[in-house]
Protein backbone atom coordinates (compact mmCIF):
# COMPACT_ATOMS: atom_id res chain seq x y z
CA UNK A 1 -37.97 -29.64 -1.48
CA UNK A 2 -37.06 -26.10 -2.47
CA UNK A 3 -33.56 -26.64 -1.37
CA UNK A 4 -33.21 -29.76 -3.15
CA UNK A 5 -33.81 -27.70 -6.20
CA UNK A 6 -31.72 -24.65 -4.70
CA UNK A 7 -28.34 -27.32 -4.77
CA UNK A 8 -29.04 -28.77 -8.24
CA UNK A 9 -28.85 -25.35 -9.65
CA UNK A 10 -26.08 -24.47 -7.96
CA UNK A 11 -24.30 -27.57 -8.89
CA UNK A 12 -24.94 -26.95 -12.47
CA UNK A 13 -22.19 -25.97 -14.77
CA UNK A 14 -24.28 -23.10 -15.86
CA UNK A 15 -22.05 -19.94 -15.67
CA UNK A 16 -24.87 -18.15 -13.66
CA UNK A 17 -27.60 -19.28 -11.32
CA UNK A 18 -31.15 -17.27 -10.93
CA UNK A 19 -32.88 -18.70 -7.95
CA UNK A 20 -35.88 -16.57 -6.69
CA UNK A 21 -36.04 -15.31 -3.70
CA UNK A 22 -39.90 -17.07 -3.03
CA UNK A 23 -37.83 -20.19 -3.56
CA UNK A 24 -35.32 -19.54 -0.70
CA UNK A 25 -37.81 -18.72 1.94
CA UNK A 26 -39.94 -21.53 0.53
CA UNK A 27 -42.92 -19.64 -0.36
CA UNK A 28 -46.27 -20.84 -1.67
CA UNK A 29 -47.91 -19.33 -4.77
CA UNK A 30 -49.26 -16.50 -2.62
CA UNK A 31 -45.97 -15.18 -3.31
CA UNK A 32 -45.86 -15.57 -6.92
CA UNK A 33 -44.84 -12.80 -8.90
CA UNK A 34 -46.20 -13.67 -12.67
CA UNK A 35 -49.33 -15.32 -13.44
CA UNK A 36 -49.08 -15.23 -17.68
CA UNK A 37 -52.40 -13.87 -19.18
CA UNK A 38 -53.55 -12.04 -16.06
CA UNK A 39 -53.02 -8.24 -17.83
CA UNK A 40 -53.24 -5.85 -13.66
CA UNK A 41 -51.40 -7.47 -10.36
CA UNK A 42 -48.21 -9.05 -11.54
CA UNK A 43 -45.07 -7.95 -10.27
CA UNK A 44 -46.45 -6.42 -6.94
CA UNK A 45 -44.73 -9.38 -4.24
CA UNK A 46 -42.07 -7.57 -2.36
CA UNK A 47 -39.76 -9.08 0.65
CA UNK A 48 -40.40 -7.88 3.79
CA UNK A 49 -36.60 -6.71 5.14
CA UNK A 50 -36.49 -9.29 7.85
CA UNK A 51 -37.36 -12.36 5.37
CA UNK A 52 -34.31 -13.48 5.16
CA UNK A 53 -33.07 -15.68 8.35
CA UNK A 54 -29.39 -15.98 9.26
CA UNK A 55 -30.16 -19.55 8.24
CA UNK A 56 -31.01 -18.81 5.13
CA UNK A 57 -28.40 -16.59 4.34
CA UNK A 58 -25.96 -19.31 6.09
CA UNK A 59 -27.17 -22.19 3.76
CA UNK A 60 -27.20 -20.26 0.69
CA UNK A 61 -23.83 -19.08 1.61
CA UNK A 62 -22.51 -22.56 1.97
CA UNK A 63 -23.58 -23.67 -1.09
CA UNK A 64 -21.41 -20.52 -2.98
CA UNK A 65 -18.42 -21.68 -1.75
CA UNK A 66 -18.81 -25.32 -1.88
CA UNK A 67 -19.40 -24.97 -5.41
CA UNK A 68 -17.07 -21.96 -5.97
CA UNK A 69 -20.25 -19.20 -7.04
C-alpha cells in the first residue's frame, strides 16, 4: 500500500514531493519519528546504512523519471 501512496505523490503536480523514508521501506509505527504531545523520544529513528535495497532505490528511481522529478 505504501507504494500506492509513493506514485500518487509523485504523480502530483506539486513542484516538490516529501516522502519519508519509513514509507519507502514500508515501516510500521515502530519507526515513527513524531508522536505530538509526547515532550522526550521523538526524533530518535535513524536508518540503518543497508536499509535501502537496490529495489528500492530501483523503484523509486523509476518513478523520477517516469514522471520527470
Amino acid at each position: 500500500m505504501n507504494w500506492v501512496f509513493i506514485q500518487t505523490l509523485m504523480a502530483s503536480v506539486a513542484d516538490t514531493v516529501l516522502i519519508p523514508l519509513q514509507d519507502v521501506l514500508g515501516l510500521g509505527s515502530e519507526a515513527r519519528m513524531n508522536v505530538p504531545a509526547r515532550p522526550d523520544g521523538n526524533w530518535q529513528w535513524r536508518m540503518r546504512p543497508d536499509s535501502l535495497s537496490a529495489e528500492n532505490a530501483a523503484r523509486l528511481r523509476g518513478l523520477a523519471k517516469m514522471y520527470d522529478r
